[in-house]
Protein backbone atom coordinates (compact mmCIF):
# COMPACT_ATOMS: atom_id res chain seq x y z
CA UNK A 1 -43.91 -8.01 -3.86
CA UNK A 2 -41.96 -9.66 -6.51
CA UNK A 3 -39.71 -6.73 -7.06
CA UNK A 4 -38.53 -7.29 -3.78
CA UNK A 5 -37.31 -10.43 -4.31
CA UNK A 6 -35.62 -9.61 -7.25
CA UNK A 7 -34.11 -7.26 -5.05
CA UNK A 8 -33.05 -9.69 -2.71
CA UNK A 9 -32.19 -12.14 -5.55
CA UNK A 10 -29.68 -9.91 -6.87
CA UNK A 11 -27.87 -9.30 -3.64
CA UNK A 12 -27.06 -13.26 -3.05
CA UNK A 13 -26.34 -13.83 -6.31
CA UNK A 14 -24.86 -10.40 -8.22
CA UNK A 15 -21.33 -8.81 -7.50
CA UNK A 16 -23.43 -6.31 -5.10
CA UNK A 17 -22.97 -9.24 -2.59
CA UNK A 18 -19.78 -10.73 -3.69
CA UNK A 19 -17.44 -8.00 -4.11
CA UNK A 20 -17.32 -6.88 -0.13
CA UNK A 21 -17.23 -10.19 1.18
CA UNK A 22 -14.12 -11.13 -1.94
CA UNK A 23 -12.27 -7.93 -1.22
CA UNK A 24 -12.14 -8.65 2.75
CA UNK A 25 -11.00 -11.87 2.45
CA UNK A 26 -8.33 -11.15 -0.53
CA UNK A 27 -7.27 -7.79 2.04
CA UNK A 28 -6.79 -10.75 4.62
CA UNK A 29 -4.93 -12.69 2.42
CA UNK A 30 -2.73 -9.92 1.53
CA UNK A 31 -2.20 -8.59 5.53
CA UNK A 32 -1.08 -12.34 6.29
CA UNK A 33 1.40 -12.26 2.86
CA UNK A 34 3.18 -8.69 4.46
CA UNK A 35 3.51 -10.38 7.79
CA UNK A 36 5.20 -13.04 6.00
CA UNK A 37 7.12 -11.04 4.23
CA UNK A 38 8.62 -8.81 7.13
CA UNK A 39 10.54 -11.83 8.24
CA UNK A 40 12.06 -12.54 5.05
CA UNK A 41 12.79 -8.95 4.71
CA UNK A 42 14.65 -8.26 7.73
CA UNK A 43 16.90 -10.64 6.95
CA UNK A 44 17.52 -10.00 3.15
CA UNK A 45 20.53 -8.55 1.30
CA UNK A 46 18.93 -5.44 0.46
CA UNK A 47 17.19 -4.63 3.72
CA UNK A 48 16.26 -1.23 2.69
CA UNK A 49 14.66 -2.45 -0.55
CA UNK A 50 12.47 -5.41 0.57
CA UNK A 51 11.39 -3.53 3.86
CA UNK A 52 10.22 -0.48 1.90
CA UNK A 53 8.04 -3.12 -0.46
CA UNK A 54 6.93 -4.77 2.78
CA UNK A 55 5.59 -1.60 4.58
CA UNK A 56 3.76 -0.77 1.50
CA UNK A 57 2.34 -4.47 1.58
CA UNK A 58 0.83 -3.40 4.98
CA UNK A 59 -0.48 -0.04 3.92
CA UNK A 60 -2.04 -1.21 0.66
CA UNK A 61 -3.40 -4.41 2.35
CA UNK A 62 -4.94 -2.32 5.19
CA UNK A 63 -6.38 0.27 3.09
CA UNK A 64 -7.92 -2.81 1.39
CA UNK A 65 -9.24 -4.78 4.08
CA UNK A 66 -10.78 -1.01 5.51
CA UNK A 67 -12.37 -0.71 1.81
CA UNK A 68 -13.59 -4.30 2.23
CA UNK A 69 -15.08 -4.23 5.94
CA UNK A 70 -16.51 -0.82 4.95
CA UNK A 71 -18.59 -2.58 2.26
CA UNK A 72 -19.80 -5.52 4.37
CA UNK A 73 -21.45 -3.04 6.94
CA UNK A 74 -22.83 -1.49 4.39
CA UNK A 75 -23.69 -4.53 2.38
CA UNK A 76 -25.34 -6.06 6.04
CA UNK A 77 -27.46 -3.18 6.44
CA UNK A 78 -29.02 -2.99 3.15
CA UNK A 79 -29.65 -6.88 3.20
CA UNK A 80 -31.14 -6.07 6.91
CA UNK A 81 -33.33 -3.14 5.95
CA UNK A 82 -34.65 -5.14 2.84
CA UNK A 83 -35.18 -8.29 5.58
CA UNK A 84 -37.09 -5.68 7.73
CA UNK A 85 -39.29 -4.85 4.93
CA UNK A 86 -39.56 -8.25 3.13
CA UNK A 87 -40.89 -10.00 6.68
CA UNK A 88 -43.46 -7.76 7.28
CA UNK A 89 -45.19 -8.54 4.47
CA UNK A 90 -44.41 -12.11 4.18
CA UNK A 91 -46.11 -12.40 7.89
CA UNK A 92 -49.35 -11.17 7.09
CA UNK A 93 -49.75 -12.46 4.27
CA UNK A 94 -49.00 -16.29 5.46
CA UNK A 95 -51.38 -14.92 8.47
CA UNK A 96 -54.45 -14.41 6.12
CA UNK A 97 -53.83 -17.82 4.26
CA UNK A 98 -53.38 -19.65 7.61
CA UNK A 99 -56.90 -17.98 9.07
CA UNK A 100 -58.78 -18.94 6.23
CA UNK A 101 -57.15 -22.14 6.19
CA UNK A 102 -58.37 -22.77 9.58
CA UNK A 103 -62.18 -21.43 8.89
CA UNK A 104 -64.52 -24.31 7.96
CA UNK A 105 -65.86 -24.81 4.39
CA UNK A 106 -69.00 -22.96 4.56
CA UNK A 107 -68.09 -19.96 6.18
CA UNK A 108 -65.34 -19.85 3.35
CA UNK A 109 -69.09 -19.75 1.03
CA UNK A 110 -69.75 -16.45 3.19
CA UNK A 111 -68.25 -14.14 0.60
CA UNK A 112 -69.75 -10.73 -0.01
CA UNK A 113 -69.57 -11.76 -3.56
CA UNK A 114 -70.95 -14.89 -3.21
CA UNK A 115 -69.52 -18.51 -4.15
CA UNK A 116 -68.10 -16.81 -7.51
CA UNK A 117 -65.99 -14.21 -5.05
CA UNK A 118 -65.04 -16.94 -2.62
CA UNK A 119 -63.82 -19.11 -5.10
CA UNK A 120 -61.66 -16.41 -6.72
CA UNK A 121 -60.25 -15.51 -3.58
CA UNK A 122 -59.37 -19.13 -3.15
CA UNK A 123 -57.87 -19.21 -6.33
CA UNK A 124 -55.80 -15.69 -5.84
CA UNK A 125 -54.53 -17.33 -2.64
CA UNK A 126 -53.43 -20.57 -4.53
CA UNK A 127 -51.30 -18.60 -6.49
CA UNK A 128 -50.10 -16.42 -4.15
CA UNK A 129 -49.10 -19.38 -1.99
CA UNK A 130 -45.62 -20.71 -4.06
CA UNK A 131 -44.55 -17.15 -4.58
CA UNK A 132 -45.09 -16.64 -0.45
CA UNK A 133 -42.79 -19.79 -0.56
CA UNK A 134 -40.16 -18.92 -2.66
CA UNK A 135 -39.87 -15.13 -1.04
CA UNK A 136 -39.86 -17.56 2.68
CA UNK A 137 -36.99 -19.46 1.20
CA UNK A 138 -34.94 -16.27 -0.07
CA UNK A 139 -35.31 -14.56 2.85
CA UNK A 140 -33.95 -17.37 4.60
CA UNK A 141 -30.70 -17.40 2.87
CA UNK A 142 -30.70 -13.86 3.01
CA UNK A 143 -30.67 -14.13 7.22
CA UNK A 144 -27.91 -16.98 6.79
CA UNK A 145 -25.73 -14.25 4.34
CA UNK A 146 -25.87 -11.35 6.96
CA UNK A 147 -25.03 -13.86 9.54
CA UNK A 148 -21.74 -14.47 7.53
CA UNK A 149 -21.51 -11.03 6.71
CA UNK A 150 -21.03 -10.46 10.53
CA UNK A 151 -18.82 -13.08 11.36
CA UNK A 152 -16.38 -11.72 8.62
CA UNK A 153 -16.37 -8.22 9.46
CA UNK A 154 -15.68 -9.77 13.23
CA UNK A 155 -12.91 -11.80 11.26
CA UNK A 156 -11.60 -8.78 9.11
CA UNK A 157 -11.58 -6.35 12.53
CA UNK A 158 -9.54 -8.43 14.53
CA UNK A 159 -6.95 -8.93 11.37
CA UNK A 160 -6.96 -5.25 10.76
CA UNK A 161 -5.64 -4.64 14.73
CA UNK A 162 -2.81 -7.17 13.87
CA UNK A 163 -1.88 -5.55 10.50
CA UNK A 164 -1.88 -1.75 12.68
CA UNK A 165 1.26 -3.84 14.62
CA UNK A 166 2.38 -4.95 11.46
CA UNK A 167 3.28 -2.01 10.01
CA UNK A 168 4.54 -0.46 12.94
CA UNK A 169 6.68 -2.80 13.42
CA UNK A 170 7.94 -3.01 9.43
CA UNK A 171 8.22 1.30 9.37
CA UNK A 172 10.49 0.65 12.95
CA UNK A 173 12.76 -1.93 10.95
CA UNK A 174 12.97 -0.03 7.65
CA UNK A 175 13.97 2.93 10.15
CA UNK A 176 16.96 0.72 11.58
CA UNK A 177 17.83 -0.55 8.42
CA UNK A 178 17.87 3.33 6.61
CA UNK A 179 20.51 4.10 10.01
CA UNK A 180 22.82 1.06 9.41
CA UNK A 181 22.89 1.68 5.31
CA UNK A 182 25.98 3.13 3.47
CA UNK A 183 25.80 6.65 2.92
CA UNK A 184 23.59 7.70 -0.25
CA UNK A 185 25.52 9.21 -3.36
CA UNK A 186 26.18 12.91 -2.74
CA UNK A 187 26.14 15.63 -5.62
CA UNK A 188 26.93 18.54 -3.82
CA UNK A 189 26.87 19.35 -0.20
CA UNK A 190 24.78 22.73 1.42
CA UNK A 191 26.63 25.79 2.29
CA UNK A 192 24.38 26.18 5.86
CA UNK A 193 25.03 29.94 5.87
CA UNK A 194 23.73 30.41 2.13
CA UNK A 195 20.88 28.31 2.81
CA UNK A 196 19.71 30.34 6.29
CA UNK A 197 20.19 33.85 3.80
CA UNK A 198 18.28 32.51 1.11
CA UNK A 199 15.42 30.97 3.61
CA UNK A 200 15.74 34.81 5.41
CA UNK A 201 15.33 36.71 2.11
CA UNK A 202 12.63 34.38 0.43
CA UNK A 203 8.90 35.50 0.87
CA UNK A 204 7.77 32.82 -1.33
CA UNK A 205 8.22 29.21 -2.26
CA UNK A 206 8.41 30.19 -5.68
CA UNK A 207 11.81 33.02 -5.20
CA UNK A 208 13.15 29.89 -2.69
CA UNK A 209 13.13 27.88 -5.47
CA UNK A 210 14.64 30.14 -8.32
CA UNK A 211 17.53 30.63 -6.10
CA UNK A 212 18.72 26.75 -4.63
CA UNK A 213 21.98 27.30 -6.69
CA UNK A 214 23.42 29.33 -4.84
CA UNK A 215 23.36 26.87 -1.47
CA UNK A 216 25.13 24.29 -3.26
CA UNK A 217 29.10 23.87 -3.16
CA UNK A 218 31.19 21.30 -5.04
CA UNK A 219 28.82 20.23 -6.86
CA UNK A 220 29.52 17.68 -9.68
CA UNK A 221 28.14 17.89 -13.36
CA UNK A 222 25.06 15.12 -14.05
CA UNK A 223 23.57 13.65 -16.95
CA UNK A 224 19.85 15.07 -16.24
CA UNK A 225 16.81 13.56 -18.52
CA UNK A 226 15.24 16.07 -20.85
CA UNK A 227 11.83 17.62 -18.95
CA UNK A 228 9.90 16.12 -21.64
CA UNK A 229 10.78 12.27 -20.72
CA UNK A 230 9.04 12.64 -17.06
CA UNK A 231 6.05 13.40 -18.26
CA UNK A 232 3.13 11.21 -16.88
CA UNK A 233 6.13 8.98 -15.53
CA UNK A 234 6.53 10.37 -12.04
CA UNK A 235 6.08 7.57 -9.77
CA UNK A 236 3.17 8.53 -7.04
CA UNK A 237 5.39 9.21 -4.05
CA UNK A 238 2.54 8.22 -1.24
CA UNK A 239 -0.82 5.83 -1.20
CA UNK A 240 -3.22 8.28 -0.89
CA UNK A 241 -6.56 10.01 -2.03
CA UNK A 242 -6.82 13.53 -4.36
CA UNK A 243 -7.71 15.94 -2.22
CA UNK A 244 -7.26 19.01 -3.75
CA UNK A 245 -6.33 19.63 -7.47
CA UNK A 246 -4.06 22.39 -8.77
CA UNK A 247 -5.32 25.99 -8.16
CA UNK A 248 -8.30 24.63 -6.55
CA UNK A 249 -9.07 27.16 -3.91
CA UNK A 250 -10.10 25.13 -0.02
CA UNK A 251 -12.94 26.43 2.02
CA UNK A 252 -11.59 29.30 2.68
CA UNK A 253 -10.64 30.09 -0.91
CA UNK A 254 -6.99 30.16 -0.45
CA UNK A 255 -5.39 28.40 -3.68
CA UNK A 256 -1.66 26.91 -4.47
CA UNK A 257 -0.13 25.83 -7.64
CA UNK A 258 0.25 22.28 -6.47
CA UNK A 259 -2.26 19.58 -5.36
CA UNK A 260 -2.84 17.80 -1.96
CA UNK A 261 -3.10 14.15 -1.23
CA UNK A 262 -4.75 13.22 1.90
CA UNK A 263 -2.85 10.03 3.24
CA UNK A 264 -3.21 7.63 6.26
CA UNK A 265 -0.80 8.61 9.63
CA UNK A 266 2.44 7.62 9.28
CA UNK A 267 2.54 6.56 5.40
CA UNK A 268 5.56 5.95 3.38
CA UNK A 269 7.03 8.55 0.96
CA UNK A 270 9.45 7.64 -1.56
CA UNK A 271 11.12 9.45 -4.56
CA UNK A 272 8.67 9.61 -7.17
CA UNK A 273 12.12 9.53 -9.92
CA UNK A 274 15.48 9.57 -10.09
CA UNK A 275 16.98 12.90 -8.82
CA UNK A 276 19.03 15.08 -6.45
CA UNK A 277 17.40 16.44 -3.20
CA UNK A 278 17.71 20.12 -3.94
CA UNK A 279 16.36 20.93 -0.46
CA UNK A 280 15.36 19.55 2.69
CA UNK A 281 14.20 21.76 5.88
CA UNK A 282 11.33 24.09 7.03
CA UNK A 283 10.26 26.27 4.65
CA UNK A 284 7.91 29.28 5.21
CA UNK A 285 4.54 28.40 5.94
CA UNK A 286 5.03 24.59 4.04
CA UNK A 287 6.25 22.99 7.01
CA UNK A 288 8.89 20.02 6.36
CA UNK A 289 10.00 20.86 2.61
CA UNK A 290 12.10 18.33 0.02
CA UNK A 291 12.54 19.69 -3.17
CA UNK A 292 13.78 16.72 -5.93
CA UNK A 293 15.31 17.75 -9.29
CA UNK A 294 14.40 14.29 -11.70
CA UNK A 295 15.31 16.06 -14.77
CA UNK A 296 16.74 19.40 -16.21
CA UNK A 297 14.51 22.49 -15.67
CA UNK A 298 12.36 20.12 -13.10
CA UNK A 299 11.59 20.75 -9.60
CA UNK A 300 9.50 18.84 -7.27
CA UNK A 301 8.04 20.08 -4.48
CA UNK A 302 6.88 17.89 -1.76
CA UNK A 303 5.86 19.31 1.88
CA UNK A 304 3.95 17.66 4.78
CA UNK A 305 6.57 14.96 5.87
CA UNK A 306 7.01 14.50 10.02
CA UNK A 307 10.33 12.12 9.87
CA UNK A 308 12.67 12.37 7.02
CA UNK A 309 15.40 9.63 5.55
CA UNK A 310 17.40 11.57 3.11
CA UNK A 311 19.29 15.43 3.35
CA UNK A 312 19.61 18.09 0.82
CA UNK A 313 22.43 16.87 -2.02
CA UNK A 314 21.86 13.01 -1.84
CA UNK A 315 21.12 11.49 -5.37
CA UNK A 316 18.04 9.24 -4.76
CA UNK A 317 16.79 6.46 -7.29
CA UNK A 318 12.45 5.58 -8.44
CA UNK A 319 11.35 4.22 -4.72
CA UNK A 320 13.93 4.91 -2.67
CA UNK A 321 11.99 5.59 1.09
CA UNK A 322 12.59 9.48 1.68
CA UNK A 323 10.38 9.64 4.82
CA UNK A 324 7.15 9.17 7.07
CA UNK A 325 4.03 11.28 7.29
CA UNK A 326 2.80 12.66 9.94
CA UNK A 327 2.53 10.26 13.39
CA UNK A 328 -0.77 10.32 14.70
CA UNK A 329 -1.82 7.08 16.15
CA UNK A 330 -3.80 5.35 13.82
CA UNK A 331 -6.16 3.22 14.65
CA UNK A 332 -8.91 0.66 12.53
CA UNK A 333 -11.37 3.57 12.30
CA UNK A 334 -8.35 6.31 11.50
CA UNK A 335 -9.22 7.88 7.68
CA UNK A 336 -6.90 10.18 5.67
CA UNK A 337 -6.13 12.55 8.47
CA UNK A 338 -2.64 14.14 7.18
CA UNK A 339 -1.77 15.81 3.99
CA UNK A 340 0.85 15.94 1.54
CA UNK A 341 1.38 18.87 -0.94
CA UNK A 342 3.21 18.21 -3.98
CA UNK A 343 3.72 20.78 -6.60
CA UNK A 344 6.07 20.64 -9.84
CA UNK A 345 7.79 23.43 -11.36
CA UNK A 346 9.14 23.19 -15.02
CA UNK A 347 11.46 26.40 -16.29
CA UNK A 348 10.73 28.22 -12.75
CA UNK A 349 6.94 27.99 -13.79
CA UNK A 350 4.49 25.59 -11.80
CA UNK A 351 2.69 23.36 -13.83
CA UNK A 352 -0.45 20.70 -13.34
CA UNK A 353 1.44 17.87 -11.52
CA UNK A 354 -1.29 15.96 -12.62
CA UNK A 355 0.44 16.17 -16.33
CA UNK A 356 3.70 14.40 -14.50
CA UNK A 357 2.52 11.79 -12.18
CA UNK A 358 0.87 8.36 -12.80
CA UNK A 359 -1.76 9.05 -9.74
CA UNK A 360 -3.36 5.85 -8.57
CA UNK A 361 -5.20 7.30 -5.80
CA UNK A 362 -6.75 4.70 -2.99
């Protein structure tokens, strides 16, 4: 009996409690901050820069406030099931104390032990009594936390449907403002025909890559970083979730040399480095393909984008917004329901990308 009310204890006062009810109100406070900040942004100098910061306000704000409401449900229906539980007990036990409260002295002498027996069951019940009282009053506050619990998750819902038209609205004016920019910094441009012959005559990503070379023309001589500098500095291109590692074989053990992230409709990619788009266009059976060179020897591979903002031979700097995932409508229930695959290859050899990119997965 007392264990339980530890139990309980612990949820009203430990961080078992706190924590869902903190992180849906900080999300909150974060969603209002982005819409605050798309204003501002629209109307800044750099447009490009301050709306690509503001869309990923949105996205990490609503992947907070999800992580948040997720943990109040959860958090409501322990606190209920314990409740459940907890009054059960407390009800028949206050029911025997308030029956033999109501029975006259002598038939409370009518113990099968005797006097002895009835007056240790008195006694029993005397102590029993403050504990009942103390459980009574926990419980209570326990009822008044799930009713708070539920009025913030009603609270967090309706400010996660306004953050969905948030970042709509910021990816539509980070679109307009990528369309009215100057043109990015070109290192080469693509010989069309080239590119068509190698894309014909490549089987695999791998003899794609070994021969971009030969699609570029007029290309001018840069001042690459050695391989060696990039490692665990890549920037993570998209807020996301591991999905698979390198060479880990899916369920229906087919394995790549790269690694998936499993991201939200719609997310934000961005160049994970300084670097030349190598590439850009459908590839085989990738899909939408960019291939970045950040350093000498260094491709990296990055397929799954729906809507693009950069073309092969544009030099791109750390952050700069190179497209959109895929578009289905997401909604407050939507999970990570596209994919990203992102593979590195050093000296024509793919290598662990998890050995060049600071992943912070969420």
């Amino acid at each position: 009996m007392m264990r339980m009310v530890t139990i309980i204890g612990c949820f009203l006062a430990g961080t078992a409690f706190a924590n869902p009810a903190d992180e849906a109100r900080a999300a909150m406070e974060q969603l209002e901050a982005a819409a605050a900040q798309l204003d501002s942004a629209e109307s800044g100098r750099d447009r490009v820069a301050a709306l690509t910061q503001t869309v990923y306000a949105f996205e990490d704000g609503l992947s907070a406030i999800r992580t948040g409401l997720r943990a109040a449900v959860q958090e409501e229906e322990q606190i209920s099931a314990d409740l459940a539980a907890k009054e059960a007990e407390v009800a028949r036990l206050l029911g025997v104390i308030q029956i033999m409260g109501q029975r006259p002295a002598p038939q409370l002498l009518l113990h099968p032990s005797g006097p002895t027996g009835a007056a240790r069951s008195g006694m029993i019940l005397s102590d029993v009594t403050p504990a009942l009282q103390a459980e009574v009053a926990v419980l209570r506050d326990a009822l008044a936390e799930v009713s708070a619990l539920r009025i913030l998750q009603q609270d967090a819902a309706e400010r996660l449907r306004e953050g969905l038209v948030g970042v709509q609205e910021a990816r539509a004016a980070l679109a307009r403002a990528i369309s009215d920019r100057e043109p990015l910094p070109k290192r080469f441009t693509e010989d069309s025909v080239k590119t068509a012959i190698l894309i014909g005559a490549s089987e695999t990503l791998e003899a794609f890559a070994d021969g971009l070379a030969e699609i570029a023309e007029n290309e001018t001589a840069a001042d690459l970083p050695a391989a060696g500098s990039l490692l665990g500095a890549l920037e993570q291109p998209v807020r996301g979730t591991l999905l698979r590692r390198f060479e880990e074989a899916d369920a229906a053990g087919i394995s790549r040399p790269g690694l998936i992230m499993a991201t939200r409709p719609d997310a934000l990619v961005s160049a994970p480095a300084p670097g030349t788009v190598r590439f850009q266009g459908e590839l085989l059976d990738y899909g939408n393909v960019m291939i970045l060179e950040p350093a000498q020897d260094v491709l990296v591979v990055l397929a799954g984008l729906e809507e693009v903002y950069v073309a092969t031979g544009d030099v791109v700097t750390t952050g700069t917004p190179i497209g959109l995932m895929g578009r289905a409508e997401e909604t407050s229930s939507t999970e990570r329901s596209q994919t990203l695959y992102i593979e590195v290859r050093h000296e024509q050899t793919t290598v662990d990308p998890e050995e060049w990119f600071a992943f912070e997965t969420n």
